[in-house]
Protein backbone atom coordinates (compact mmCIF):
# COMPACT_ATOMS: atom_id res chain seq x y z
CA UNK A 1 0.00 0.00 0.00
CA UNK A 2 1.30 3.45 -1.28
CA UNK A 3 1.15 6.00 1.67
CA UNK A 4 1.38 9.66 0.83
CA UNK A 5 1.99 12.10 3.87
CA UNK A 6 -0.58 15.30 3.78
CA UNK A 7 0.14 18.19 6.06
CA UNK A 8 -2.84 20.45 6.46
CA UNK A 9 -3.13 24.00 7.70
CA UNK A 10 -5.97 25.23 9.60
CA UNK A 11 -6.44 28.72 8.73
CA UNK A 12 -8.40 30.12 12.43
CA UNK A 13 -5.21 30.68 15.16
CA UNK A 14 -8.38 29.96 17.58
CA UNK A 15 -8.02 27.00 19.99
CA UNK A 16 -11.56 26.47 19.76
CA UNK A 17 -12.13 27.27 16.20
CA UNK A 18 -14.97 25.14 14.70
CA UNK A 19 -12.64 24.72 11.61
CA UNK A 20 -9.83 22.76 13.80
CA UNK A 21 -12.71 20.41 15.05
CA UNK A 22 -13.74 19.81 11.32
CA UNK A 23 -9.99 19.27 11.00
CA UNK A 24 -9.76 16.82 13.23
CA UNK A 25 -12.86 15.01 11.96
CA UNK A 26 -11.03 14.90 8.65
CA UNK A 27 -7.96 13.38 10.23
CA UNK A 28 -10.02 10.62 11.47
CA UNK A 29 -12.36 9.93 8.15
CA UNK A 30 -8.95 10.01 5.60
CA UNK A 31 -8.22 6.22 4.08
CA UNK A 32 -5.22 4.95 5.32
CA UNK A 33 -3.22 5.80 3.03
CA UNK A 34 -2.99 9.14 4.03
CA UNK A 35 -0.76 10.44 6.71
CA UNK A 36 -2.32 13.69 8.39
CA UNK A 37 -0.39 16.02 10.21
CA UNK A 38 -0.71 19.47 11.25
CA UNK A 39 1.65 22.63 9.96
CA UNK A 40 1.93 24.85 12.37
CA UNK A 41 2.20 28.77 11.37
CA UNK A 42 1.29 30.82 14.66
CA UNK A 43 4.62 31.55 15.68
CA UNK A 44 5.64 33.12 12.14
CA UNK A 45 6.47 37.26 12.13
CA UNK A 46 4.38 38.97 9.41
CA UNK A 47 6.30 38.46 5.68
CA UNK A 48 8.96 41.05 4.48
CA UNK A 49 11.45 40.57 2.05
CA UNK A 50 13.91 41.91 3.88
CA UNK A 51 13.92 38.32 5.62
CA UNK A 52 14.14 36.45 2.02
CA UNK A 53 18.50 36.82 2.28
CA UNK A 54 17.85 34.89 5.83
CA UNK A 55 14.61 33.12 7.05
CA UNK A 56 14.29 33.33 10.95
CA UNK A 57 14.62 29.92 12.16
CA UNK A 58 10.29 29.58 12.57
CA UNK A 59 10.06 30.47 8.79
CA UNK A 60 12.69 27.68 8.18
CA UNK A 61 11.31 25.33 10.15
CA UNK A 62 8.04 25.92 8.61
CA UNK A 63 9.17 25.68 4.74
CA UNK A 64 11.19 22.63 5.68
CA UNK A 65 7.50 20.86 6.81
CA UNK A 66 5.86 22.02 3.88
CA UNK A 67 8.72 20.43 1.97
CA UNK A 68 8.55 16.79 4.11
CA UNK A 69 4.77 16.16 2.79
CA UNK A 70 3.18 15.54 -0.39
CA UNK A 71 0.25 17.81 -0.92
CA UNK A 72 -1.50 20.21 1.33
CA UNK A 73 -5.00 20.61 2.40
CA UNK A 74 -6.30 24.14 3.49
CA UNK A 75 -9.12 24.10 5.99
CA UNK A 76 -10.05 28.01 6.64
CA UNK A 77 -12.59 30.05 7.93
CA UNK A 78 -13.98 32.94 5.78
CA UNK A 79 -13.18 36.70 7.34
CA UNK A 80 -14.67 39.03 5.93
CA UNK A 81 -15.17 37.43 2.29
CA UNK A 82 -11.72 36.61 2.27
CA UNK A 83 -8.98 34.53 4.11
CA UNK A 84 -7.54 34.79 7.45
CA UNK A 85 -4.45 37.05 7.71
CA UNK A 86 -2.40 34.57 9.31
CA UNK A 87 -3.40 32.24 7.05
CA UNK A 88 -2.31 34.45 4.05
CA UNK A 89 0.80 35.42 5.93
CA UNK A 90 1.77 31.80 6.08
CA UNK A 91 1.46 31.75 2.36
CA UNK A 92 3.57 34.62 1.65
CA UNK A 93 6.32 33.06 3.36
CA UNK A 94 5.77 29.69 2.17
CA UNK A 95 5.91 31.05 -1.65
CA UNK A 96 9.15 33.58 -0.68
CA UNK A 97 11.76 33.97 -1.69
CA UNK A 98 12.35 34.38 -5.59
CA UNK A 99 12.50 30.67 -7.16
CA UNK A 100 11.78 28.52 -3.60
CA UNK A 101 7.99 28.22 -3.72
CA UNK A 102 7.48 25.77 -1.67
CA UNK A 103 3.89 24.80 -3.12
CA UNK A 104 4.74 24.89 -6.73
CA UNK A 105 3.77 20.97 -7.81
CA UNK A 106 2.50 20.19 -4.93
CA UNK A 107 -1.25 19.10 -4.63
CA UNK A 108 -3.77 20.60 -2.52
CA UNK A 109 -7.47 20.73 -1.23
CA UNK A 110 -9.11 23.43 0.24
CA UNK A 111 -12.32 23.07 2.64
CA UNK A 112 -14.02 25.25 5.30
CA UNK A 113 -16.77 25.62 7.66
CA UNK A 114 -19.00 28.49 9.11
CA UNK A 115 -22.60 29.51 10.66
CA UNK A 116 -23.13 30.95 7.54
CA UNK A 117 -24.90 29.05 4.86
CA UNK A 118 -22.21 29.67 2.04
CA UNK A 119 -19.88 28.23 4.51
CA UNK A 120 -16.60 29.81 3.41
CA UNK A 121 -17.18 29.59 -0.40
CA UNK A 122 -15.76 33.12 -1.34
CA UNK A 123 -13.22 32.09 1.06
CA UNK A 124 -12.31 29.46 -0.71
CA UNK A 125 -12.22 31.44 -4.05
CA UNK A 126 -10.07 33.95 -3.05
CA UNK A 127 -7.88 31.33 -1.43
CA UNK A 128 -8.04 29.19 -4.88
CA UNK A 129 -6.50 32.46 -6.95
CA UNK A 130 -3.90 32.49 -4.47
CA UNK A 131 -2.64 29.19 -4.57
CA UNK A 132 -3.19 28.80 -8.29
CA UNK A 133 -0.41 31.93 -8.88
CA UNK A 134 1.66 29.86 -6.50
CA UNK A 135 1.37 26.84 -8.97
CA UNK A 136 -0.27 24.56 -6.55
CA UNK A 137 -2.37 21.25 -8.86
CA UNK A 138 -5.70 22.02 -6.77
CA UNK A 139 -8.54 19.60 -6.39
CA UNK A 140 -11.71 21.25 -8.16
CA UNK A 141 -14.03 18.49 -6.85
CA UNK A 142 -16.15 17.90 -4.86
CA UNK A 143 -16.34 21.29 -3.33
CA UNK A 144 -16.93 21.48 0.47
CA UNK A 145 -18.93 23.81 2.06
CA UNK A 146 -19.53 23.04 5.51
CA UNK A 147 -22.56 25.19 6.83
CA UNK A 148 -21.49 24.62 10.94
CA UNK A 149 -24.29 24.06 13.46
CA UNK A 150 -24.14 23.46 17.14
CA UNK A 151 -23.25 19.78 17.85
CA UNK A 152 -22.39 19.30 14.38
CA UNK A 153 -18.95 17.95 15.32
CA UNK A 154 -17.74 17.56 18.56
CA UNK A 155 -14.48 18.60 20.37
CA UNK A 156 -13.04 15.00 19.83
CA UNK A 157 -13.40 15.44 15.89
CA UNK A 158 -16.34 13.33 16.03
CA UNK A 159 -19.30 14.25 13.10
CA UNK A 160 -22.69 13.37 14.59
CA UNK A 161 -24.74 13.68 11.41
CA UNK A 162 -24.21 10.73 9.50
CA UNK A 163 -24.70 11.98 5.79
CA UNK A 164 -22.38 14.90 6.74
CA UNK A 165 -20.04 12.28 7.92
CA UNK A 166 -20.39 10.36 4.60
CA UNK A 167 -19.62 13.53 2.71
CA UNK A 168 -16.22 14.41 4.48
CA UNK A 169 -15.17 10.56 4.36
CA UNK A 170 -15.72 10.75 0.49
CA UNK A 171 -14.17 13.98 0.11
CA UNK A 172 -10.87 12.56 1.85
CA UNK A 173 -11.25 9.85 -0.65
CA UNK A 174 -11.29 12.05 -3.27
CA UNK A 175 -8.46 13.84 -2.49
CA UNK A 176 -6.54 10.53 -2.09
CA UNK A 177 -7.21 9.26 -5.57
CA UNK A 178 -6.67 13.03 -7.03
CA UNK A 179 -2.94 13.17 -4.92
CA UNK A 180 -1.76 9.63 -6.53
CA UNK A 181 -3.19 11.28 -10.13
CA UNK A 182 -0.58 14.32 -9.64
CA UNK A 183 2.59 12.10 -8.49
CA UNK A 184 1.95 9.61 -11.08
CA UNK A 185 1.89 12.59 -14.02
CA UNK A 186 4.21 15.48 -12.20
CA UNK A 187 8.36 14.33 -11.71
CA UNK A 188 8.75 14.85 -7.79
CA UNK A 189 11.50 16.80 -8.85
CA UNK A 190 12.62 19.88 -10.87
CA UNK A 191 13.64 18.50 -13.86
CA UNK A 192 16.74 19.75 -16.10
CA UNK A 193 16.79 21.00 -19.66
CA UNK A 194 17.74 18.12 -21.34
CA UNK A 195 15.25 15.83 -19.15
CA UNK A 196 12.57 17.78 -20.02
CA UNK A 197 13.39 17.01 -23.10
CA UNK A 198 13.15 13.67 -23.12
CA UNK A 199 9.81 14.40 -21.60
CA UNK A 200 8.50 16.29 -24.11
CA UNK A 201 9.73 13.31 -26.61
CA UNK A 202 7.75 10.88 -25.03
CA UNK A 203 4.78 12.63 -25.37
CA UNK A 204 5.23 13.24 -28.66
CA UNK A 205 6.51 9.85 -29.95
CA UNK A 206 4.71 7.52 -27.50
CA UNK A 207 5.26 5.26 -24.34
CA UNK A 208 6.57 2.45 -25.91
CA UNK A 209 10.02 3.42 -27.02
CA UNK A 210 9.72 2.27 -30.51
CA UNK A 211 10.56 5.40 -32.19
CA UNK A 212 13.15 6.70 -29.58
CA UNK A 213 15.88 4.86 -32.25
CA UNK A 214 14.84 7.18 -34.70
CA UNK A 215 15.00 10.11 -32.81
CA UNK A 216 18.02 12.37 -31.28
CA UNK A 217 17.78 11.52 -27.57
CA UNK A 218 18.98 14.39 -26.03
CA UNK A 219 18.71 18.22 -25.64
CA UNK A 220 18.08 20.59 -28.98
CA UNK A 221 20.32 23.02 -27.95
CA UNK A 222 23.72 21.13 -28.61
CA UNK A 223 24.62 20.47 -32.37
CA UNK A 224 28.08 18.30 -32.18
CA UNK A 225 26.75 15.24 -34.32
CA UNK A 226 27.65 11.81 -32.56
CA UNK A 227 25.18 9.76 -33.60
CA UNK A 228 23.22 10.60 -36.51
CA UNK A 229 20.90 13.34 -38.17
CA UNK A 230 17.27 14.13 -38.17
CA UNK A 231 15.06 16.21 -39.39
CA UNK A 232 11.78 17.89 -37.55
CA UNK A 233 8.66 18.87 -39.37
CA UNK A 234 8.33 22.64 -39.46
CA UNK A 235 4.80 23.80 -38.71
CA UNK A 236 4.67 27.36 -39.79
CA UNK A 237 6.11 30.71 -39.04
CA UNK A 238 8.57 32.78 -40.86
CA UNK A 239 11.79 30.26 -41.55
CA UNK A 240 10.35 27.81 -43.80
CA UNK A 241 6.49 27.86 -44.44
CA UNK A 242 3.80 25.59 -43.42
CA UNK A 243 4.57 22.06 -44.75
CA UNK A 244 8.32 22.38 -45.38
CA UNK A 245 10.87 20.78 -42.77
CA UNK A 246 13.05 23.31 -40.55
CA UNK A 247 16.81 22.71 -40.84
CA UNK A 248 18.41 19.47 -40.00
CA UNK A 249 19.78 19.47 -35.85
CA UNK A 250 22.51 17.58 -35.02
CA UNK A 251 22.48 16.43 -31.13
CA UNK A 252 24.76 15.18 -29.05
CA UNK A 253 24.09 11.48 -27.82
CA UNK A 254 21.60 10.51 -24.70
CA UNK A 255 24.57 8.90 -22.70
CA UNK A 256 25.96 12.65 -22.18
CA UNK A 257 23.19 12.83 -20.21
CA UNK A 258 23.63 9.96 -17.54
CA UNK A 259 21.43 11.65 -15.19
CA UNK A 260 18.47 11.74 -17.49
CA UNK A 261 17.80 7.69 -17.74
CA UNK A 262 15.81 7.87 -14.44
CA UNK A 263 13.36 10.90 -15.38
CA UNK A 264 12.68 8.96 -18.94
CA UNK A 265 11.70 6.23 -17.00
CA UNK A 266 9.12 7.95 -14.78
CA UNK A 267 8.17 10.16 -17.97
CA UNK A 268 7.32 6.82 -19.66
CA UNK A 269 5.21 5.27 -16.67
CA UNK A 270 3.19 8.45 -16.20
CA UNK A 271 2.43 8.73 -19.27
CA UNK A 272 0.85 4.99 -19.25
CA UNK A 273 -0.65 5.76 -15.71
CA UNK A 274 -2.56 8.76 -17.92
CA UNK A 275 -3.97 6.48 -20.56
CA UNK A 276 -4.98 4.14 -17.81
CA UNK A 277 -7.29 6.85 -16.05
């Protein structure tokens, strides 16, 4: 069994916030595959980028949790049609500085309960921009809404109304199946040049490696010929015409490239794992 380990952030800094007792009922309804645990952000000073040349050891110590977990799930209250302060503080710092975002590939959920009966939904929205700038995969479905009444969910993270109950359990399901979706299709790593690449190869040539003999394995931007020529099909624009072939490229062999073998690998199964969704 495939574990993935979530870390979730509960937006309220309240101790009894109704959205850490929905937190803890989702804790308790996730499959097993899924490892909950908390990330902390109380402690953090409000973002400036004066701090971005050196984190204060709280801001470090909260990047480096973000980093230890998969994907991320957001459970906030809605303030004032928008997002908790500390909530979008935590972001800010997460995201800084220039080129460490430490949400970009990572995939996330965002759910939310109040008295209300939109139950955080512009919230959620405004929350949804946020993280989409900061490149986070999010899960679009189901949506979750929680309208909170009294009793709904006690202080133990129990939920006493059982088609309530049913809903979270799915949604954690949900988010399960759509977290194994984005590892099996997004490299757990930052891939280089000439890897991506080979990526981009594979998509356009197919999973089963029959055409990679035909076809310069390596990256476009290195002419010394080593092991053959070919030609690409131009497609239009000024240095050819539609329908004629560009120039031939000569490219260097795959093997300069030792450290690519493994990311063509996982570019080939996730491209199968997408054809078997």
């Amino acid at each position: 069994m495939t574990t993935h380990k979530v870390g979730y952030l509960i937006g309220s800094l309240a101790n009894a916030s109704i959205n850490r007792k929905l937190a803890k009922a989702l804790v308790q309804l996730a499959p097993p595959e899924l490892e909950m645990s908390e990330i902390s952000f109380k402690d953090l000073p409000l973002y400036s980028y004066d701090y971005d040349a050196d984190f204060p050891p709280v801001a470090r110590t909260f990047k480096d949790s973000i980093a230890a977990v998969e994907a991320v799930l957001f459970i906030t209250p809605e303030y004032n049609r928008s997002i908790p302060g500390g909530l979008k503080n935590a972001i800010d710092w997460a995201s800084r500085p220039y080129g460490k975002n430490s949400f970009a590939r990572k995939p996330s959920a965002v759910i939310g309960t109040s008295p209300g009966t939109i139950g955080t939904a512009v919230a959620q929205q405004n929350l949804r921009s946020v993280l989409s700038f900061c490149n986070s995969p999010q899960m679009n479905a189901p949506e979750a809404y929680i309208q909170f009444t009294p009793g709904l969910i006690t202080d133990s993270g129990e939920v006493t109304v059982e088609s309530t109950e049913q809903f979270l359990r799915n949604y954690m399901a949900e988010f399960h199946m759509f977290i194994a979706r984005v590892l099996q299709v997004l490299p757990k790593r930052r891939l280089t040049s000439p890897e991506w690449y080979q990526f981009l190869c594979l998509r356009r040539t197919g999973i089963d490696g029959r055409s990679w003999s035909a076809r310069a394995e390596v990256h476009p931007c290195r002419r010394r010929k080593v092991h053959g020529r070919r030609s690409f099909p131009y497609r239009g624009g000024a240095a050819g015409g539609r329908g004629r072939r560009a120039r031939e490229f000569n490219y260097p062999a795959y093997a300069v490239y030792p450290e690519a073998s493994e990311a063509r690998a996982d570019a080939r199964d996730a491209l199968r794992g997408l054809k078997q969704l």
